[in-house]
C-alpha atoms as a PDB file:
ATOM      1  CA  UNK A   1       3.918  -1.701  -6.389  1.00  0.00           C
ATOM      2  CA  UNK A   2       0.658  -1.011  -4.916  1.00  0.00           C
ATOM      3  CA  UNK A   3       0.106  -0.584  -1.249  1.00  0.00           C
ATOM      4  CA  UNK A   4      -3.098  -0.990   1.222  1.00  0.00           C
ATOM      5  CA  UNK A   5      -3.316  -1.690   4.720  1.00  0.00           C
ATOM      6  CA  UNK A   6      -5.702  -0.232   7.338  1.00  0.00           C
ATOM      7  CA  UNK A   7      -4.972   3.665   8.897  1.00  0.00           C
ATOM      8  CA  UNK A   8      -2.015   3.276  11.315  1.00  0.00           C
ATOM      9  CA  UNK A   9      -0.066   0.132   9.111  1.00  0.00           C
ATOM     10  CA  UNK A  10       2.226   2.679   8.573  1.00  0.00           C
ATOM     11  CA  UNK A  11       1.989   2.982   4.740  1.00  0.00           C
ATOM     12  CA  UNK A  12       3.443   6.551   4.754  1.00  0.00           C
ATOM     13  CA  UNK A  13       6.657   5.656   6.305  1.00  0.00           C
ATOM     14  CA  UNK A  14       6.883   2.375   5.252  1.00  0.00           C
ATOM     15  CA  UNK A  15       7.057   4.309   1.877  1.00  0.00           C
ATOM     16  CA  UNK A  16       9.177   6.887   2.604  1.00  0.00           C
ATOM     17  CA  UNK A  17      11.961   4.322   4.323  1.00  0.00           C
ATOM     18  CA  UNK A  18      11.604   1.960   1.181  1.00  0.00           C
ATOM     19  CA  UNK A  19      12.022   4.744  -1.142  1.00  0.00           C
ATOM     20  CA  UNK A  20      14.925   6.184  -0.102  1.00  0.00           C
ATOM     21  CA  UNK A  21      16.734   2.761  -0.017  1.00  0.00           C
ATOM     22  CA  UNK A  22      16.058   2.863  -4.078  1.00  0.00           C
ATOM     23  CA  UNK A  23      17.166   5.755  -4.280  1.00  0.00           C
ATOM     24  CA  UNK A  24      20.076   5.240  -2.828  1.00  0.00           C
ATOM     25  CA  UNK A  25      20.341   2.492  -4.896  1.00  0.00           C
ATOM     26  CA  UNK A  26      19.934   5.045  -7.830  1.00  0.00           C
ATOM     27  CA  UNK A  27      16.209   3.579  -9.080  1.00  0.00           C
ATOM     28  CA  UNK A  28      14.184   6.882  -9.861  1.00  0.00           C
ATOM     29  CA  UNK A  29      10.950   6.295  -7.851  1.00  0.00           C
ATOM     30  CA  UNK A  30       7.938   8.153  -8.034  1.00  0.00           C
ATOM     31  CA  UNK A  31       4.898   7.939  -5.305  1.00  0.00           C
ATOM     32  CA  UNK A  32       1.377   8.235  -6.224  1.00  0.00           C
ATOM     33  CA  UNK A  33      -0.463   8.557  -2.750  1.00  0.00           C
ATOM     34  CA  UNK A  34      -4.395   8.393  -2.760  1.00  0.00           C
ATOM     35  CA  UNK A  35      -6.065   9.955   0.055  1.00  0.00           C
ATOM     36  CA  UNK A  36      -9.750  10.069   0.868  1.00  0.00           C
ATOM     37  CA  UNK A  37     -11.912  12.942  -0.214  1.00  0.00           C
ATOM     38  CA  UNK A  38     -14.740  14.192   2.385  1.00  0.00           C
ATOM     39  CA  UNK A  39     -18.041  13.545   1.461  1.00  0.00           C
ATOM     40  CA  UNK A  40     -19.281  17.022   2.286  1.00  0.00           C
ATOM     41  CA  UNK A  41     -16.579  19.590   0.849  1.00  0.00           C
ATOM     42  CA  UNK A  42     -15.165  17.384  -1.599  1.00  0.00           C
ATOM     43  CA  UNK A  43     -11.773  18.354  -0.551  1.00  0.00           C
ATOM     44  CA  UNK A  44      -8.630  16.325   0.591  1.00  0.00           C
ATOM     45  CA  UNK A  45      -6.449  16.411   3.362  1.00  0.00           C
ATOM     46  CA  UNK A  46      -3.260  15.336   0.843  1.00  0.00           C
ATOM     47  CA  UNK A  47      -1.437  14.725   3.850  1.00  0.00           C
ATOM     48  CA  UNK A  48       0.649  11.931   2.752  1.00  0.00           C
ATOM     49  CA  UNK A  49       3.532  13.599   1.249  1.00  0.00           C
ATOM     50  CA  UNK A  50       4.223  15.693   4.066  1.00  0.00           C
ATOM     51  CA  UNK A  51       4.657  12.388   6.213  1.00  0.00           C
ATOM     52  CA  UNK A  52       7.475  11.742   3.374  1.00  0.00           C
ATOM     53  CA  UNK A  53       9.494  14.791   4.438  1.00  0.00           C
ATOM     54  CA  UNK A  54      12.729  13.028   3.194  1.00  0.00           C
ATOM     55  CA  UNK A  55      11.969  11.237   0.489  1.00  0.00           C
ATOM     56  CA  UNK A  56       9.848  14.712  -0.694  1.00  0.00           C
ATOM     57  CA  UNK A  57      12.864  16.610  -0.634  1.00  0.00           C
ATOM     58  CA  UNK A  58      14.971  13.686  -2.695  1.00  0.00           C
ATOM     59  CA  UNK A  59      15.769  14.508  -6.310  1.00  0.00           C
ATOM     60  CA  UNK A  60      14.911  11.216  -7.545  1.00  0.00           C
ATOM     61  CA  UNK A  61      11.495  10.507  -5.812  1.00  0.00           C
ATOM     62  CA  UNK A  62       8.499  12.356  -6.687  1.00  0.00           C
ATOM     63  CA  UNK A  63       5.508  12.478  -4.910  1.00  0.00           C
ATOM     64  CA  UNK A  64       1.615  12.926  -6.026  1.00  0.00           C
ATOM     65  CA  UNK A  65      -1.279  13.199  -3.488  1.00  0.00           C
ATOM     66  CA  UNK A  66      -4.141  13.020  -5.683  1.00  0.00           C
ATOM     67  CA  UNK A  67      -7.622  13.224  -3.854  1.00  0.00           C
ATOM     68  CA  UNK A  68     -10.238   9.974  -4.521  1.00  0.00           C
ATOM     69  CA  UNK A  69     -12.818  12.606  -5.239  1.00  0.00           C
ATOM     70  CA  UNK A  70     -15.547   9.897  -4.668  1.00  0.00           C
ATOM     71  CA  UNK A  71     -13.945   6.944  -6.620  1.00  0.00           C
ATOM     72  CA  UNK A  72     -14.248   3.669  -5.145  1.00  0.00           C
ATOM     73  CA  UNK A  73     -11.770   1.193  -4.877  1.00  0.00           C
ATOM     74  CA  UNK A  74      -8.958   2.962  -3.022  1.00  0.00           C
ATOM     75  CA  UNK A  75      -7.509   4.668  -5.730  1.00  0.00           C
ATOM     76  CA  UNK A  76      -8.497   7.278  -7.843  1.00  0.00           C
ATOM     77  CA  UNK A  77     -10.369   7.812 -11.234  1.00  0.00           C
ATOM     78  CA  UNK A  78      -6.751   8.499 -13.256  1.00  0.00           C
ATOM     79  CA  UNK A  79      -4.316   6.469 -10.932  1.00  0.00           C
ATOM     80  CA  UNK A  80      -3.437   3.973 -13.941  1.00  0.00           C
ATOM     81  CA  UNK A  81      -2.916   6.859 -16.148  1.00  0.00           C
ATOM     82  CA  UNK A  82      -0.577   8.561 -13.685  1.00  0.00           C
ATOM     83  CA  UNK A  83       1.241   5.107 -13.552  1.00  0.00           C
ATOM     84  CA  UNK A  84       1.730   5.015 -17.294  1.00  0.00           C
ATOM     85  CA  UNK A  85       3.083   8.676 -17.133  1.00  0.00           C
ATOM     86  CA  UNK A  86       5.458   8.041 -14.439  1.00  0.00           C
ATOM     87  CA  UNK A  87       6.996   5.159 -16.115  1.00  0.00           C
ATOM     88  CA  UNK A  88       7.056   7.449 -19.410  1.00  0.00           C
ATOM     89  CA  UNK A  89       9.239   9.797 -17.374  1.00  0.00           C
ATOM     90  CA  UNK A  90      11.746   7.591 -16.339  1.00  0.00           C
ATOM     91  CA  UNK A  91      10.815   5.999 -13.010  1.00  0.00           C
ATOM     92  CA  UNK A  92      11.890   2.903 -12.895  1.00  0.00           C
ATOM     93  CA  UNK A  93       9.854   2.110  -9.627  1.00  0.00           C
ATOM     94  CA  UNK A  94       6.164   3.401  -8.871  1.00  0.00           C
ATOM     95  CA  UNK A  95       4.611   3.050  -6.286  1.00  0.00           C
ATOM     96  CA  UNK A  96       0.671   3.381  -5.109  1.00  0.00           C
ATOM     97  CA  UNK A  97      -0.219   4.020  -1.935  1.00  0.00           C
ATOM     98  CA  UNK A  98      -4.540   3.420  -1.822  1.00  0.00           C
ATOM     99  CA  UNK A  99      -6.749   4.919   0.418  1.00  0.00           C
ATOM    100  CA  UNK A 100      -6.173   1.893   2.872  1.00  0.00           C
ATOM    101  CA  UNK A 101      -9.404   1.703   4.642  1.00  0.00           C
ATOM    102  CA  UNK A 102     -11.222  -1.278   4.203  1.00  0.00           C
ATOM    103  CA  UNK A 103     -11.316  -4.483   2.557  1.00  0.00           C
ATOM    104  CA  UNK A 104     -12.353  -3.458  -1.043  1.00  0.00           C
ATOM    105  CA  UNK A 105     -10.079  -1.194  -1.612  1.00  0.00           C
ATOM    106  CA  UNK A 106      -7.654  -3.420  -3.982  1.00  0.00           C
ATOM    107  CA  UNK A 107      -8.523  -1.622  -7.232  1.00  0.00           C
ATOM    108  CA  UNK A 108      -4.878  -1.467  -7.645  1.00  0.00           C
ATOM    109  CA  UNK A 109      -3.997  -4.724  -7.502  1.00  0.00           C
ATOM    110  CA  UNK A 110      -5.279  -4.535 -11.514  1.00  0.00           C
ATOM    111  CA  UNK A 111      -2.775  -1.900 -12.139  1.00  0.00           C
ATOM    112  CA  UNK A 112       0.531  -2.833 -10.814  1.00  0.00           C
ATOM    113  CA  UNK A 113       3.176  -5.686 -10.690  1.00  0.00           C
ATOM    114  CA  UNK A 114       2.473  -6.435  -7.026  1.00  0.00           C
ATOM    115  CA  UNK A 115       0.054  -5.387  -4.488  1.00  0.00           C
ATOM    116  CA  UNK A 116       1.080  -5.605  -1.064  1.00  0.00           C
ATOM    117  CA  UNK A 117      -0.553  -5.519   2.112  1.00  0.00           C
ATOM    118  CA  UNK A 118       0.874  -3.502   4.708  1.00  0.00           C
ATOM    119  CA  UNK A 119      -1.180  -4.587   8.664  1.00  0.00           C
ATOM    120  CA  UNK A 120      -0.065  -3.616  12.149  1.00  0.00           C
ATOM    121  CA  UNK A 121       0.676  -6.566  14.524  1.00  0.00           C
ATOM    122  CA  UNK A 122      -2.010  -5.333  17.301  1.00  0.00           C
ATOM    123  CA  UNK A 123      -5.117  -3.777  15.719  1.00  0.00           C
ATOM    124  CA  UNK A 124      -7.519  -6.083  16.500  1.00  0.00           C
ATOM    125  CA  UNK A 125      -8.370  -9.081  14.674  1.00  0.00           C
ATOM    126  CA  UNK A 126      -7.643  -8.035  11.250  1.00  0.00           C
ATOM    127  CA  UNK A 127      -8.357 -11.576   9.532  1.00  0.00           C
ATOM    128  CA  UNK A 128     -11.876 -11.439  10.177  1.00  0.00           C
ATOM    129  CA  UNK A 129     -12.084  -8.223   8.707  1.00  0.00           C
ATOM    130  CA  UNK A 130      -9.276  -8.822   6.016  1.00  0.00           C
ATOM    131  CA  UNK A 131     -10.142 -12.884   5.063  1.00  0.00           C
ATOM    132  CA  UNK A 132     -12.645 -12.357   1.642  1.00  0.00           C
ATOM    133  CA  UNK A 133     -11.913  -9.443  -0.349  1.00  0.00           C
ATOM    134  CA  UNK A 134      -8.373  -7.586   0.083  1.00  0.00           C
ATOM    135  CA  UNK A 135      -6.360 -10.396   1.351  1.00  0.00           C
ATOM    136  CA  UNK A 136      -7.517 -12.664  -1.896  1.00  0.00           C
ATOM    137  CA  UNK A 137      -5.570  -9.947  -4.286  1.00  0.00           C
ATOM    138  CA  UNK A 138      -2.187  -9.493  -2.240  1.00  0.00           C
ATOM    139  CA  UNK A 139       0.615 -11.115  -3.657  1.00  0.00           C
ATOM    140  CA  UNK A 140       2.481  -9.727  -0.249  1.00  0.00           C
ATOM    141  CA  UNK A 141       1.002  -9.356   3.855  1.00  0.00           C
ATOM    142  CA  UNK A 142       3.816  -7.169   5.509  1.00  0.00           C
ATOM    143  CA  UNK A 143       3.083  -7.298   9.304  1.00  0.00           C
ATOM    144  CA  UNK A 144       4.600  -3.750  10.047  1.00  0.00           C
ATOM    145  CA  UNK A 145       5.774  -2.440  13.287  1.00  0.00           C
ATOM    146  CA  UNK A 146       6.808  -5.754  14.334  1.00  0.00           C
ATOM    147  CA  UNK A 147       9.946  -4.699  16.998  1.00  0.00           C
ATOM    148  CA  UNK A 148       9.973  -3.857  20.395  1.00  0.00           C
ATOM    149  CA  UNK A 149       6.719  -5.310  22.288  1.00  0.00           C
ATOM    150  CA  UNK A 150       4.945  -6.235  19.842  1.00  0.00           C
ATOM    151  CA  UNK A 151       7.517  -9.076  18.177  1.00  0.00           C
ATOM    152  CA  UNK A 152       5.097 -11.453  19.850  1.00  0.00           C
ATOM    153  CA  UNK A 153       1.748 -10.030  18.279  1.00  0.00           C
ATOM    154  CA  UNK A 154       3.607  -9.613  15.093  1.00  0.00           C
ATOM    155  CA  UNK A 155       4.443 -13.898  14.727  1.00  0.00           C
ATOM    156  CA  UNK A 156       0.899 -14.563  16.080  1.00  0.00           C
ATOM    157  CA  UNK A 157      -0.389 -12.262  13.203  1.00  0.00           C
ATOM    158  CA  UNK A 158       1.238 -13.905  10.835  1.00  0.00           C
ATOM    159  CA  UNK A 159       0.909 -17.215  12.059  1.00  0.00           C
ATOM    160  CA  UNK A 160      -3.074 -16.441  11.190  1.00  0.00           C
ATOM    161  CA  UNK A 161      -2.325 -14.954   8.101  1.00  0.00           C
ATOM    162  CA  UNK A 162      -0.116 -17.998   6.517  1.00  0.00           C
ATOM    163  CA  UNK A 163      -2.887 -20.418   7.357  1.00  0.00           C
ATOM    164  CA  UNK A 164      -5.919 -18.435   6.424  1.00  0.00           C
ATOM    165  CA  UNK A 165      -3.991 -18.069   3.239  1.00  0.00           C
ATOM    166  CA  UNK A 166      -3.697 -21.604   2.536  1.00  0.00           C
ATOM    167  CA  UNK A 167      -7.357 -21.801   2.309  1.00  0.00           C
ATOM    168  CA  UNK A 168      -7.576 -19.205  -0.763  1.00  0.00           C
ATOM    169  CA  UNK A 169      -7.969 -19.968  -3.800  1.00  0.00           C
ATOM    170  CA  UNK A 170      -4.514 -19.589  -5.685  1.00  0.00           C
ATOM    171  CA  UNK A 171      -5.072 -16.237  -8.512  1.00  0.00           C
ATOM    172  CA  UNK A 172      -1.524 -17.736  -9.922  1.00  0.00           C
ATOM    173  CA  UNK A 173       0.271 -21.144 -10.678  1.00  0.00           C
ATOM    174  CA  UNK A 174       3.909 -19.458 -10.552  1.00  0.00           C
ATOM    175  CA  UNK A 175       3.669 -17.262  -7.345  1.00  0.00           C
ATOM    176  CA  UNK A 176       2.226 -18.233  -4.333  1.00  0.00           C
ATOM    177  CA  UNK A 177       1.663 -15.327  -1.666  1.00  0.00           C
ATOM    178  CA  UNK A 178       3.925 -14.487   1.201  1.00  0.00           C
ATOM    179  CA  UNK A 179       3.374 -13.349   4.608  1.00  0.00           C
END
Protein backbone atom coordinates (compact mmCIF):
# COMPACT_ATOMS: atom_id res chain seq x y z
CA UNK A 1 0.00 0.00 0.00
CA UNK A 2 1.29 3.32 -0.76
CA UNK A 3 0.40 6.37 1.21
CA UNK A 4 0.37 10.36 0.43
CA UNK A 5 -1.51 13.04 1.88
CA UNK A 6 -0.39 16.60 2.72
CA UNK A 7 1.91 17.29 6.24
CA UNK A 8 -0.55 17.00 9.17
CA UNK A 9 -3.05 14.01 7.34
CA UNK A 10 -1.65 12.08 9.86
CA UNK A 11 0.22 9.47 7.73
CA UNK A 12 2.58 8.54 10.63
CA UNK A 13 -0.06 7.44 12.94
CA UNK A 14 -2.44 6.46 10.64
CA UNK A 15 0.43 3.93 9.93
CA UNK A 16 1.42 3.04 13.08
CA UNK A 17 -2.49 2.33 14.29
CA UNK A 18 -3.05 0.26 10.97
CA UNK A 19 0.00 -1.67 11.49
CA UNK A 20 -0.38 -2.89 14.64
CA UNK A 21 -3.97 -4.13 13.85
CA UNK A 22 -2.00 -6.61 11.22
CA UNK A 23 0.03 -7.47 13.40
CA UNK A 24 -2.14 -8.43 15.69
CA UNK A 25 -3.69 -10.16 13.14
CA UNK A 26 -0.26 -11.96 12.68
CA UNK A 27 0.52 -10.33 8.90
CA UNK A 28 4.37 -9.45 9.10
CA UNK A 29 4.38 -5.78 7.94
CA UNK A 30 7.19 -3.81 7.06
CA UNK A 31 7.14 0.26 6.63
CA UNK A 32 9.16 2.02 4.15
CA UNK A 33 8.78 5.82 5.17
CA UNK A 34 10.22 8.51 2.70
CA UNK A 35 11.06 11.73 4.15
CA UNK A 36 12.30 14.86 2.44
CA UNK A 37 15.97 15.60 2.14
CA UNK A 38 17.10 19.46 2.59
CA UNK A 39 18.25 21.05 -0.29
CA UNK A 40 21.29 22.55 1.38
CA UNK A 41 22.91 19.69 3.66
CA UNK A 42 21.49 16.91 1.89
CA UNK A 43 20.52 15.35 5.08
CA UNK A 44 17.13 13.98 6.48
CA UNK A 45 15.23 14.49 9.41
CA UNK A 46 14.07 10.45 9.32
CA UNK A 47 11.64 11.37 11.77
CA UNK A 48 8.94 9.09 10.84
CA UNK A 49 9.76 6.04 12.68
CA UNK A 50 10.09 7.64 15.86
CA UNK A 51 6.34 8.85 15.47
CA UNK A 52 5.81 4.84 15.22
CA UNK A 53 7.09 4.27 18.75
CA UNK A 54 4.84 1.12 19.02
CA UNK A 55 4.74 -0.35 16.03
CA UNK A 56 8.93 0.31 16.04
CA UNK A 57 9.27 -1.70 18.97
CA UNK A 58 6.83 -4.69 17.44
CA UNK A 59 8.62 -7.85 16.35
CA UNK A 60 6.74 -8.20 13.28
CA UNK A 61 6.83 -4.61 11.79
CA UNK A 62 9.90 -3.15 10.52
CA UNK A 63 10.49 0.20 9.78
CA UNK A 64 12.86 2.08 7.05
CA UNK A 65 13.23 5.91 6.88
CA UNK A 66 15.10 6.29 3.81
CA UNK A 67 15.94 10.02 2.85
CA UNK A 68 14.56 11.28 -0.94
CA UNK A 69 18.05 12.58 -1.42
CA UNK A 70 16.68 14.83 -4.28
CA UNK A 71 14.37 12.26 -6.07
CA UNK A 72 11.20 13.49 -7.27
CA UNK A 73 8.06 11.94 -7.02
CA UNK A 74 7.66 11.38 -3.27
CA UNK A 75 9.57 8.44 -2.96
CA UNK A 76 12.96 7.63 -3.27
CA UNK A 77 15.49 6.47 -6.01
CA UNK A 78 15.42 2.52 -4.57
CA UNK A 79 11.85 2.50 -2.94
CA UNK A 80 10.63 -0.32 -5.50
CA UNK A 81 13.68 -2.24 -4.80
CA UNK A 82 13.17 -2.04 -1.04
CA UNK A 83 9.54 -3.24 -1.81
CA UNK A 84 10.76 -6.30 -3.67
CA UNK A 85 13.17 -7.05 -0.70
CA UNK A 86 10.63 -6.74 1.89
CA UNK A 87 8.30 -9.06 0.26
CA UNK A 88 11.48 -11.46 -0.27
CA UNK A 89 11.74 -11.45 3.52
CA UNK A 90 8.50 -12.46 4.38
CA UNK A 91 6.24 -9.43 4.79
CA UNK A 92 3.20 -10.13 3.76
CA UNK A 93 2.06 -6.38 3.92
CA UNK A 94 4.30 -3.27 2.84
CA UNK A 95 3.61 -0.33 3.15
CA UNK A 96 4.99 3.24 1.62
CA UNK A 97 4.61 6.17 3.22
CA UNK A 98 5.80 9.21 0.33
CA UNK A 99 7.03 12.38 1.10
CA UNK A 100 3.32 13.72 1.12
CA UNK A 101 3.76 17.22 0.06
CA UNK A 102 2.19 18.11 -2.97
CA UNK A 103 0.24 16.93 -5.76
CA UNK A 104 2.93 15.05 -7.83
CA UNK A 105 4.12 13.11 -5.50
CA UNK A 106 2.25 9.68 -6.62
CA UNK A 107 5.37 7.95 -7.96
CA UNK A 108 4.21 5.15 -5.90
CA UNK A 109 1.11 4.59 -7.12
CA UNK A 110 3.37 2.57 -10.05
CA UNK A 111 4.80 0.43 -7.40
CA UNK A 112 2.18 -0.90 -5.18
CA UNK A 113 -1.29 -2.67 -5.11
CA UNK A 114 -3.08 0.46 -3.90
CA UNK A 115 -2.26 3.98 -3.35
CA UNK A 116 -4.21 5.75 -0.92
CA UNK A 117 -4.74 9.18 -0.08
CA UNK A 118 -4.68 10.11 3.38
CA UNK A 119 -6.33 14.38 3.75
CA UNK A 120 -7.35 16.16 6.94
CA UNK A 121 -11.03 17.32 7.06
CA UNK A 122 -10.04 21.20 7.69
CA UNK A 123 -6.89 22.22 5.80
CA UNK A 124 -8.14 24.40 3.48
CA UNK A 125 -9.55 23.62 0.25
CA UNK A 126 -7.62 20.65 -0.65
CA UNK A 127 -9.58 19.84 -4.04
CA UNK A 128 -8.31 22.73 -5.73
CA UNK A 129 -4.99 21.86 -4.87
CA UNK A 130 -5.54 17.97 -5.02
CA UNK A 131 -8.17 17.81 -8.37
CA UNK A 132 -5.37 17.06 -11.51
CA UNK A 133 -2.47 15.16 -10.55
CA UNK A 134 -2.52 13.06 -7.12
CA UNK A 135 -6.15 12.55 -6.77
CA UNK A 136 -6.27 10.96 -10.57
CA UNK A 137 -3.85 7.93 -9.20
CA UNK A 138 -5.64 7.09 -5.75
CA UNK A 139 -7.54 4.11 -5.77
CA UNK A 140 -8.50 5.32 -1.94
CA UNK A 141 -9.23 9.32 -0.32
CA UNK A 142 -9.20 8.61 3.55
CA UNK A 143 -10.52 11.87 5.17
CA UNK A 144 -8.49 11.42 8.50
CA UNK A 145 -9.17 12.98 11.77
CA UNK A 146 -12.74 12.98 11.12
CA UNK A 147 -14.18 12.76 15.11
CA UNK A 148 -14.84 15.22 17.51
CA UNK A 149 -15.49 18.81 15.79
CA UNK A 150 -14.58 18.24 12.82
CA UNK A 151 -17.29 15.22 11.84
CA UNK A 152 -18.95 18.06 9.98
CA UNK A 153 -15.81 19.25 7.87
CA UNK A 154 -14.95 15.67 7.44
CA UNK A 155 -18.67 14.76 5.32
CA UNK A 156 -18.34 18.17 3.56
CA UNK A 157 -14.79 17.01 2.46
CA UNK A 158 -15.85 14.14 1.19
CA UNK A 159 -18.94 15.21 -0.18
CA UNK A 160 -16.37 17.33 -2.65
CA UNK A 161 -14.21 14.60 -3.09
CA UNK A 162 -16.98 11.88 -4.36
CA UNK A 163 -18.20 14.36 -6.93
CA UNK A 164 -14.98 15.80 -8.17
CA UNK A 165 -14.19 12.17 -8.59
CA UNK A 166 -16.94 11.40 -10.80
CA UNK A 167 -15.55 13.75 -13.25
CA UNK A 168 -12.10 11.72 -13.65
CA UNK A 169 -11.37 9.77 -16.03
CA UNK A 170 -11.69 6.03 -14.78
CA UNK A 171 -7.57 4.42 -14.82
CA UNK A 172 -9.67 0.93 -14.31
CA UNK A 173 -12.90 -0.90 -15.57
CA UNK A 174 -13.01 -3.29 -12.35
CA UNK A 175 -12.38 -0.77 -9.45
CA UNK A 176 -13.80 2.40 -9.18
CA UNK A 177 -12.23 4.76 -6.38
CA UNK A 178 -13.58 5.30 -2.93
CA UNK A 179 -13.77 8.17 -0.71
Amino acid sequence: LGLSGPPGAGKSTFIECFGKMLTERKHKVSVLAVDPSSSTSGGSLLGDKTRMTELSRDMNAYIRPSPTSGTLGGVTRTTNEAILLCEGGGYDVVLVETVGVGQSEFAVADMVDMFILLLPPAGGDELQVFLRGIIEMADLVAINKADGDLVVAARRIQAEYVSAMKLLRKRSRVWRPKV
